[in-house]
N, C-alpha and C. Protein backbone atom coordinates (compact mmCIF):
# COMPACT_ATOMS: atom_id res chain seq x y z
N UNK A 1 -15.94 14.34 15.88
CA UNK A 1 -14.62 13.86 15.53
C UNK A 1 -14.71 13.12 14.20
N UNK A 2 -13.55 13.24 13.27
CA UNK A 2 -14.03 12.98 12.00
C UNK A 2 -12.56 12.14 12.05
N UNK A 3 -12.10 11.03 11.42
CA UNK A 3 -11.01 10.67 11.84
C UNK A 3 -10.78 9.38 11.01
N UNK A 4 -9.80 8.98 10.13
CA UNK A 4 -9.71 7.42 9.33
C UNK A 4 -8.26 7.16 9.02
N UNK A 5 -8.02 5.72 9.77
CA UNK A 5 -6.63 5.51 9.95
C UNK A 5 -6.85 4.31 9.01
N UNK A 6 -5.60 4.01 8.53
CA UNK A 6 -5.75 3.07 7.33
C UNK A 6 -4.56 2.61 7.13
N UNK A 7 -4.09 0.93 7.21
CA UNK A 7 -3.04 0.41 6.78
C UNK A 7 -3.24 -0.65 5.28
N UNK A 8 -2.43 -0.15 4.18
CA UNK A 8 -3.19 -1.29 2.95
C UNK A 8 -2.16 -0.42 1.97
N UNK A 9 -2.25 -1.20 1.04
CA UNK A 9 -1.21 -1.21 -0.25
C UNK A 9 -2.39 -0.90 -1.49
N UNK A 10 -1.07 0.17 -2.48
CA UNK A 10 -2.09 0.79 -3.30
C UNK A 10 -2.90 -0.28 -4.55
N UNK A 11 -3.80 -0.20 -4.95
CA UNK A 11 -4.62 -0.62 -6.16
C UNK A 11 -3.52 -0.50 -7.42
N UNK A 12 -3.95 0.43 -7.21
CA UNK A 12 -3.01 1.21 -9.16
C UNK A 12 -1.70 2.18 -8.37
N UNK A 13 -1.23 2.84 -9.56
CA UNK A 13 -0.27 3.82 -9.42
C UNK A 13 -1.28 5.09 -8.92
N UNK A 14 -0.56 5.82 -7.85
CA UNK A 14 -1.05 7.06 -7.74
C UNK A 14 -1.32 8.06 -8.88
N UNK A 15 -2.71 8.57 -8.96
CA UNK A 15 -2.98 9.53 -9.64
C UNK A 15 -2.45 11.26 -9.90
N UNK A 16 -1.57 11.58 -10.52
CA UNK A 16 -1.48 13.11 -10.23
C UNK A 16 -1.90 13.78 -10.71
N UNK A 17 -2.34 15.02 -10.57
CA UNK A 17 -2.80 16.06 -11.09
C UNK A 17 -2.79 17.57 -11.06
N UNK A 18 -2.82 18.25 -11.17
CA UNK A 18 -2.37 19.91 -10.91
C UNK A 18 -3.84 20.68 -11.16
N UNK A 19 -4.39 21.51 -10.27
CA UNK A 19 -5.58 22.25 -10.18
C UNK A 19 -5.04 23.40 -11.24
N UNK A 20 -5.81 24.21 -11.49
CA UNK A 20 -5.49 25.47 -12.76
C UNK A 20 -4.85 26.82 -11.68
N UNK A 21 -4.74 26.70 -10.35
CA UNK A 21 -4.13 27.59 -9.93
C UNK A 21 -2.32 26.95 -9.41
N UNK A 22 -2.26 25.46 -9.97
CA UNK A 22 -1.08 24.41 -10.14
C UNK A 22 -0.64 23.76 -8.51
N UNK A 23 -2.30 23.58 -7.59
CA UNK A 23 -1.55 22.88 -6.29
C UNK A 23 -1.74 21.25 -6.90
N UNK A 24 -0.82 20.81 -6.72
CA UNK A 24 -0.99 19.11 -6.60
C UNK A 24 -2.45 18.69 -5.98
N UNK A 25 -2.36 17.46 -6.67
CA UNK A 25 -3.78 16.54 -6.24
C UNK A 25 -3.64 14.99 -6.19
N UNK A 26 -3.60 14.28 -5.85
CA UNK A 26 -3.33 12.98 -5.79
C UNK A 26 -4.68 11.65 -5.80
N UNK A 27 -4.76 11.24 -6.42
CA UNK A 27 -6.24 10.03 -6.24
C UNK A 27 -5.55 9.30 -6.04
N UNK A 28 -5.61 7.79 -5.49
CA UNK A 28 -5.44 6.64 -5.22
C UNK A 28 -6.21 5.67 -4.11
N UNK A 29 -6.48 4.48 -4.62
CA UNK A 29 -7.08 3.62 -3.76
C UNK A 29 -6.08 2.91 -2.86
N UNK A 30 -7.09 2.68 -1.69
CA UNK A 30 -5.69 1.45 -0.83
C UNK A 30 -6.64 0.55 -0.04
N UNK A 31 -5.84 -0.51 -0.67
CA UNK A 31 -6.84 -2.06 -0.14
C UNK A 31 -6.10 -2.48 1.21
N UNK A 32 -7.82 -2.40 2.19
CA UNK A 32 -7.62 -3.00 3.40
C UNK A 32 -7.68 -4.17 3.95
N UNK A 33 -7.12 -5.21 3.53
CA UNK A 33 -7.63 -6.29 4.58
C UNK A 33 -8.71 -6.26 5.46
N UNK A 34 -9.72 -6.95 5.62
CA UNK A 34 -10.41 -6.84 7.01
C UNK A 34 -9.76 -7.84 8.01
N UNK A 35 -10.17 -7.71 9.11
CA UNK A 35 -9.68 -9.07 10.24
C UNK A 35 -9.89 -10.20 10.06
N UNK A 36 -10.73 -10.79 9.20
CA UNK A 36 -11.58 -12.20 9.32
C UNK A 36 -11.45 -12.28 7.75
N UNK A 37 -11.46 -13.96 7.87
CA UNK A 37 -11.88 -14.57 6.55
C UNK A 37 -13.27 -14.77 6.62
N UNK A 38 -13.40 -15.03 5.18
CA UNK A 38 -14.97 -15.03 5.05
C UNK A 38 -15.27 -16.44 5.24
N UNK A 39 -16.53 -16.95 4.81
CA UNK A 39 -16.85 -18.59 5.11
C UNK A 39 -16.27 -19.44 4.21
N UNK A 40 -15.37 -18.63 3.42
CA UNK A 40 -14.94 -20.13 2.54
C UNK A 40 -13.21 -19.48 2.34
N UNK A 41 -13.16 -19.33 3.83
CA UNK A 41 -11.69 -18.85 4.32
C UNK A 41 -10.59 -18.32 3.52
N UNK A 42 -11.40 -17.14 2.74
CA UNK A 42 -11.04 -16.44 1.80
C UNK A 42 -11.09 -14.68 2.82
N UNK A 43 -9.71 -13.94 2.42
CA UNK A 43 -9.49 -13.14 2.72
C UNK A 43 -10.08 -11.62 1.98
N UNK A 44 -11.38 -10.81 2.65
CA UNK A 44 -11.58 -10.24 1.94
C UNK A 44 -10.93 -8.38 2.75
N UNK A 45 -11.26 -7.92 1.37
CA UNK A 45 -10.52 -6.20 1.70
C UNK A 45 -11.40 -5.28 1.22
N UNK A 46 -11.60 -3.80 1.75
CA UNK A 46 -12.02 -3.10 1.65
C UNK A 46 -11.30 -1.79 0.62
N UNK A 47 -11.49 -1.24 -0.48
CA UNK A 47 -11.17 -0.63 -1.11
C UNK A 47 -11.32 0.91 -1.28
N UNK A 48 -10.51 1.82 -0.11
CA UNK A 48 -10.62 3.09 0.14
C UNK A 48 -10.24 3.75 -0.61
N UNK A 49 -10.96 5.02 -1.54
CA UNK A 49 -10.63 5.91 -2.15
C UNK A 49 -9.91 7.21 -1.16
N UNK A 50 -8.91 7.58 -2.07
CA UNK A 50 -8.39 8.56 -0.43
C UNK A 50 -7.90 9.43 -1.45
N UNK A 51 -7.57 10.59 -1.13
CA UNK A 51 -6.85 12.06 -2.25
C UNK A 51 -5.77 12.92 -1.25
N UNK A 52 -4.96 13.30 -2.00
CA UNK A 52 -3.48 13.97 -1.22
C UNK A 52 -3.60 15.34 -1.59
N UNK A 53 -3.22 16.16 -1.11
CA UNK A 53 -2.88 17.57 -1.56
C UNK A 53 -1.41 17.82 -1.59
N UNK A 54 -0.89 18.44 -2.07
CA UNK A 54 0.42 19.73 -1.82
C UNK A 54 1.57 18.27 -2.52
N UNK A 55 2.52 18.93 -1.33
CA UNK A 55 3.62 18.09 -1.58
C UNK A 55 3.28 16.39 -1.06
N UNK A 56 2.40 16.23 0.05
CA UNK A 56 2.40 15.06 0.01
C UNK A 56 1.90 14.01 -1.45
N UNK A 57 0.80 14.95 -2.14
CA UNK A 57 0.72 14.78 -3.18
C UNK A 57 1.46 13.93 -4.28
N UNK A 58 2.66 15.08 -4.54
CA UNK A 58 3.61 14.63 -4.85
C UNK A 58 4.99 13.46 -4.72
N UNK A 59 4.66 13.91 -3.53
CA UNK A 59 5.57 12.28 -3.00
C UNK A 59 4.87 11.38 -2.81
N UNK A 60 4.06 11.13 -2.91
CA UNK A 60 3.26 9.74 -2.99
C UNK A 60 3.77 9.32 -4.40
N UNK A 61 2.98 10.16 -5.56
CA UNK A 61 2.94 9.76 -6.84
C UNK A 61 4.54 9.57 -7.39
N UNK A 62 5.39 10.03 -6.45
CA UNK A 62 6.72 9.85 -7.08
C UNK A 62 7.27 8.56 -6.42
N UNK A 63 7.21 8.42 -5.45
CA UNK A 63 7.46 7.62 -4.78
C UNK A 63 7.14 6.16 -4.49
N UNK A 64 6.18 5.82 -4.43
CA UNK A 64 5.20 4.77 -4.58
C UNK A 64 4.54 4.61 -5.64
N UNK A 65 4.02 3.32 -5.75
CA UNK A 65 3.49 2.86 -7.10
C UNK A 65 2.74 1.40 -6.62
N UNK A 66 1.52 0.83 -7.96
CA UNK A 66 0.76 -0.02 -7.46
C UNK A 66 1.61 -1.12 -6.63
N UNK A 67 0.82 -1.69 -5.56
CA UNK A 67 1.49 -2.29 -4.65
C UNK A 67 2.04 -2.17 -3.94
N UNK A 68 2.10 -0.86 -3.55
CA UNK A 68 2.94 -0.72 -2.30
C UNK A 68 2.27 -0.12 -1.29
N UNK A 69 3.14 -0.61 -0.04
CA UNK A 69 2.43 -0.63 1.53
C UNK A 69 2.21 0.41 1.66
N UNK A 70 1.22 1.49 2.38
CA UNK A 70 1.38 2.80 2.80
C UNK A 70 0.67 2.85 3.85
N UNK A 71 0.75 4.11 5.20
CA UNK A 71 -0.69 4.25 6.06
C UNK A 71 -0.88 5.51 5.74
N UNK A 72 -2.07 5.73 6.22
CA UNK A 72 -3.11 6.95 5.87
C UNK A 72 -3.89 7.56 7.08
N UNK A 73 -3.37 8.45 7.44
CA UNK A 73 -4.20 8.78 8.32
C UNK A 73 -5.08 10.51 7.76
N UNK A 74 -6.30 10.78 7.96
CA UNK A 74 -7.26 11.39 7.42
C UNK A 74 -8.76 11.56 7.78
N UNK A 75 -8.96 12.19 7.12
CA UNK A 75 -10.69 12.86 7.39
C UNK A 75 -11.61 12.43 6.29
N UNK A 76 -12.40 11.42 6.75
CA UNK A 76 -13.38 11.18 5.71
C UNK A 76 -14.40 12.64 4.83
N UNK A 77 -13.97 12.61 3.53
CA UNK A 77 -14.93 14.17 3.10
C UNK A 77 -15.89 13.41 2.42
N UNK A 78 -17.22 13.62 1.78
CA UNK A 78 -17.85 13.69 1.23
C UNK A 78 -18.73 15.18 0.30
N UNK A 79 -18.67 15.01 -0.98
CA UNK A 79 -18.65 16.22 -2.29
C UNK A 79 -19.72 15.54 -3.17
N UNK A 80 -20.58 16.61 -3.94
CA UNK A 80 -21.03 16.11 -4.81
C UNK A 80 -21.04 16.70 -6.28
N UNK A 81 -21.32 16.90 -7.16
CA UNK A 81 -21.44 17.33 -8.81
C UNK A 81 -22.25 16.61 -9.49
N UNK A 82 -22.68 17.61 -10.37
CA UNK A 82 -23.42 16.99 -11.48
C UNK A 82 -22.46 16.31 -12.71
N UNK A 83 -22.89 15.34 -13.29
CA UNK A 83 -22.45 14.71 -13.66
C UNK A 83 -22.97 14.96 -15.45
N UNK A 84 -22.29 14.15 -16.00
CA UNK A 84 -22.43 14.53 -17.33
C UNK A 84 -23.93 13.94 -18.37
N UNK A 85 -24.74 13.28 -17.29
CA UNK A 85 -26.14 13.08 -17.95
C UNK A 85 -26.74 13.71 -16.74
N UNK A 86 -26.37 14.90 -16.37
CA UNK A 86 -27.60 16.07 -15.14
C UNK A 86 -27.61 15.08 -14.20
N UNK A 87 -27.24 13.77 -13.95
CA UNK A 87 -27.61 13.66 -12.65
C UNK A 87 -26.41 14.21 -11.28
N UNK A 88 -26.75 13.89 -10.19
CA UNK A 88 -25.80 14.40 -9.39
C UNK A 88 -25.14 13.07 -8.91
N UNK A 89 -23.62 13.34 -8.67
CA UNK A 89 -22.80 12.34 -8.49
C UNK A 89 -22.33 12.39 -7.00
N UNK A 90 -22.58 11.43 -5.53
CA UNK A 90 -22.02 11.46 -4.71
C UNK A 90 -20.86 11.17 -4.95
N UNK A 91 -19.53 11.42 -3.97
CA UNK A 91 -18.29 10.92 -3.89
C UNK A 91 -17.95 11.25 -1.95
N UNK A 92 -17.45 9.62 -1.23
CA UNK A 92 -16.90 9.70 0.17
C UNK A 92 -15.70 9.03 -0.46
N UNK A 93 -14.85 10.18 0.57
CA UNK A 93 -13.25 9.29 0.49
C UNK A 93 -12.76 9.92 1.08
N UNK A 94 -11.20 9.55 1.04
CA UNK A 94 -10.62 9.83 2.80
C UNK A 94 -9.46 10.87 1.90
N UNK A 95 -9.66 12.16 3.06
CA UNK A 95 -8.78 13.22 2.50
C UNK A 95 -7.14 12.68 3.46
N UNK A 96 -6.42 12.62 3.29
CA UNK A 96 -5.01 12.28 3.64
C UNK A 96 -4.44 13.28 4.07
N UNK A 97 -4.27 13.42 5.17
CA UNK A 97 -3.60 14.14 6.10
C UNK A 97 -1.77 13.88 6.26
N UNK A 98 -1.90 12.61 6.48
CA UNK A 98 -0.77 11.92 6.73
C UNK A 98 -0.52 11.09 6.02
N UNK A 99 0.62 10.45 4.86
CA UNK A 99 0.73 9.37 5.00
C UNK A 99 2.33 8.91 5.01
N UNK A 100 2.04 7.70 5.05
CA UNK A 100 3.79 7.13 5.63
C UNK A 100 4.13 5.88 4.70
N UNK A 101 5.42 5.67 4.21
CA UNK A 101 5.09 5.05 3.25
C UNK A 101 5.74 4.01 4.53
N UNK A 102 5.31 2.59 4.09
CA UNK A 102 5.91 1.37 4.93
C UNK A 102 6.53 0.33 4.58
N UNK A 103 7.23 0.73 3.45
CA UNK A 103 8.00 -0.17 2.50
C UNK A 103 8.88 0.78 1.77
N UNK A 104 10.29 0.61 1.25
CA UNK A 104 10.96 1.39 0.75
C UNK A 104 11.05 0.81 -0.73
N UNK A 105 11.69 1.48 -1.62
CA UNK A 105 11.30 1.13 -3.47
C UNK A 105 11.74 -0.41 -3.15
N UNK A 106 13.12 -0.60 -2.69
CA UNK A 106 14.02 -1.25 -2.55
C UNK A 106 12.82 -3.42 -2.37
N UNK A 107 11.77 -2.71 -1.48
CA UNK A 107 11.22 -3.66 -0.73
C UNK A 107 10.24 -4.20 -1.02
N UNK A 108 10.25 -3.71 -2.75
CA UNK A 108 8.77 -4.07 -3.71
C UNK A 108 8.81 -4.84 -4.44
N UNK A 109 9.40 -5.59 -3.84
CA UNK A 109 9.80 -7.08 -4.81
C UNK A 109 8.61 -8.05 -3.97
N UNK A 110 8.07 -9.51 -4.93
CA UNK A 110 6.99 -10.12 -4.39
C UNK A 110 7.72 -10.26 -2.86
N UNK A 111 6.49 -10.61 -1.85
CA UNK A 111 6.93 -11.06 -0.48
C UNK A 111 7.91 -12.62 -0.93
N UNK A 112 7.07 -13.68 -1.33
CA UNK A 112 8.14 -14.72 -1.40
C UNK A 112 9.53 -14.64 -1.86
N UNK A 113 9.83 -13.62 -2.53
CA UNK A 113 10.83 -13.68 -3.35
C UNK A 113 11.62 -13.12 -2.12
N UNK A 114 11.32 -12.45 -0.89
CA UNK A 114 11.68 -11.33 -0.02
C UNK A 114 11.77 -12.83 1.04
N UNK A 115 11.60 -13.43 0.95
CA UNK A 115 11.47 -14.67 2.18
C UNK A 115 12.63 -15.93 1.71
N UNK A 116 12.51 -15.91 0.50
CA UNK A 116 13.77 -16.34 -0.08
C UNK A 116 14.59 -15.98 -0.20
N UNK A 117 15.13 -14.45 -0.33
CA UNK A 117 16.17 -14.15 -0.06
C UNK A 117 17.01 -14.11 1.30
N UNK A 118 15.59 -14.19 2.64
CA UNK A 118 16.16 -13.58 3.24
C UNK A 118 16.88 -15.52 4.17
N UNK A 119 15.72 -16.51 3.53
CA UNK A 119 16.32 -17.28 3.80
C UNK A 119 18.07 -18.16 3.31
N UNK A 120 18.02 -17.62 2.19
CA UNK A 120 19.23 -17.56 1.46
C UNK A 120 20.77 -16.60 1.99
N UNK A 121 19.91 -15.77 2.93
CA UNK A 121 21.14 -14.73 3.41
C UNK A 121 21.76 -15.88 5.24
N UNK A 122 20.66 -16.38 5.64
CA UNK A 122 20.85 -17.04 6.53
C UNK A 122 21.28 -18.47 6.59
N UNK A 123 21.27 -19.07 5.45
CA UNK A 123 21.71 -19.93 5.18
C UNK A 123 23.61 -19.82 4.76
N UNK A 124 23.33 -19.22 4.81
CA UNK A 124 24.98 -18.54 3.70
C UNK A 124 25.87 -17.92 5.59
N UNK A 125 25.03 -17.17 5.96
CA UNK A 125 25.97 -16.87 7.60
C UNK A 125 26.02 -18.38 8.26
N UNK A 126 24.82 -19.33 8.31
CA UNK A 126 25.10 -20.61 9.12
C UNK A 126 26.16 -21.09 8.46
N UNK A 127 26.03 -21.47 7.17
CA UNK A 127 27.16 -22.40 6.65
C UNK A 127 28.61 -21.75 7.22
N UNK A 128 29.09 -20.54 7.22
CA UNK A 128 30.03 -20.10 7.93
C UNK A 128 30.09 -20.04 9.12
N UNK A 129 29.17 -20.41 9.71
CA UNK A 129 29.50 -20.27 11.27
C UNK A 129 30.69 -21.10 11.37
N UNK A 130 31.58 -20.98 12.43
CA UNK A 130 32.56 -21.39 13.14
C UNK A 130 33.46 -22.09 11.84
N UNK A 131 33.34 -21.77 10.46
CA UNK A 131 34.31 -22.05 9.58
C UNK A 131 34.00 -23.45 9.53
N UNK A 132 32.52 -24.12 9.48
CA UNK A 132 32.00 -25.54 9.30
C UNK A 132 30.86 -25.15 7.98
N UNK A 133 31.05 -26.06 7.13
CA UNK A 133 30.41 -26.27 6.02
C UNK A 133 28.98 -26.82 6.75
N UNK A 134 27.87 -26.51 6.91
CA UNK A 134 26.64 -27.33 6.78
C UNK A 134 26.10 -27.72 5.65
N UNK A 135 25.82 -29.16 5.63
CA UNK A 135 24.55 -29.19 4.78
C UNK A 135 23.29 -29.56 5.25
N UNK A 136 22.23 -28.64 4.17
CA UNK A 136 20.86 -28.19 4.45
C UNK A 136 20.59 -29.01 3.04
N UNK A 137 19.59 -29.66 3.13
CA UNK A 137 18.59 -30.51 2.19
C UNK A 137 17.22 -29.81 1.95
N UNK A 138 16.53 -29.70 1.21
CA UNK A 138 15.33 -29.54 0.56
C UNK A 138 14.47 -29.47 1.84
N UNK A 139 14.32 -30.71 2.32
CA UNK A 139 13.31 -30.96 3.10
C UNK A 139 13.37 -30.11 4.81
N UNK A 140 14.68 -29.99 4.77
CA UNK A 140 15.02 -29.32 5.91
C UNK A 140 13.91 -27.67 5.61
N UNK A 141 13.88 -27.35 4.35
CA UNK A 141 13.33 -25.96 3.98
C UNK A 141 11.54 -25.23 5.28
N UNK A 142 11.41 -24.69 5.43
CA UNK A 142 10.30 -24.40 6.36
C UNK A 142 9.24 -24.22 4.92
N UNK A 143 9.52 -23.93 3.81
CA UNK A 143 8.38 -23.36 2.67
C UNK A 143 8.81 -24.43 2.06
């Protein structure tokens, strides 16, 4: 069973490319979080190289761009070539079977800015509740 599921947001912009018989190709990295902080409670991530074919290809690279959420589900491949001083070049990375994007364009704005708005949208329905003005102070704020 060959099998790699993956939730993480891209590095860079998706890579595109067209083979000489013109199927799409896609490169892009996507950084994983691991579960745990490290000892100086710093969050570290793992940086998966993964490649698209066809149309998913394409909708990735059109669609998404650095920073944004995606999952991946796929088959780890490993390839090799010679490289341009004769030696031979390994390459493992995850061929993409699936992916899903988990954020819409709309939703690629920083997270805080996305936490402020959304506290700003709720603040604005309370103050209308029951046609009573509240006031909310600074300190009342949760951030």
């Amino acid at each position: 069973m060959n099998r790699w599921v993956g939730v993480g947001r891209l590095t860079r912009d998706p890579e595109l490319k067209y083979t000489a018989s013109g199927v799409a190709v896609a490169n892009f990295t996507v950084a994983c979080n691991r579960p745990y902080k490290n000892q100086q409670g710093e969050q570290e991530a793992d940086f998966i190289n993964c490649v698209a074919w066809r149309k998913p290809a394409e909708n990735l690279a059109n669609y998404m761009k650095k920073g944004g959420l995606i999952g991946v589900d796929g088959r780890i491949q490993t390839r090799s070539y010679e490289g341009q001083d004769g030696k031979m070049v390994y390459v493992t990375e995850v061929v993409a079977e699936n992916i899903q994007f988990l954020e819409s364009k709309n939703n690629s704005q920083p997270k805080q800015q996305q936490r402020v708005d959304v506290y700003n949208n709720e603040v604005k329905q309370a103050q209308q509740f029951d046609g009573e003005q509240l006031d909310v102070t600074d300190d009342m704020l949760p951030f």
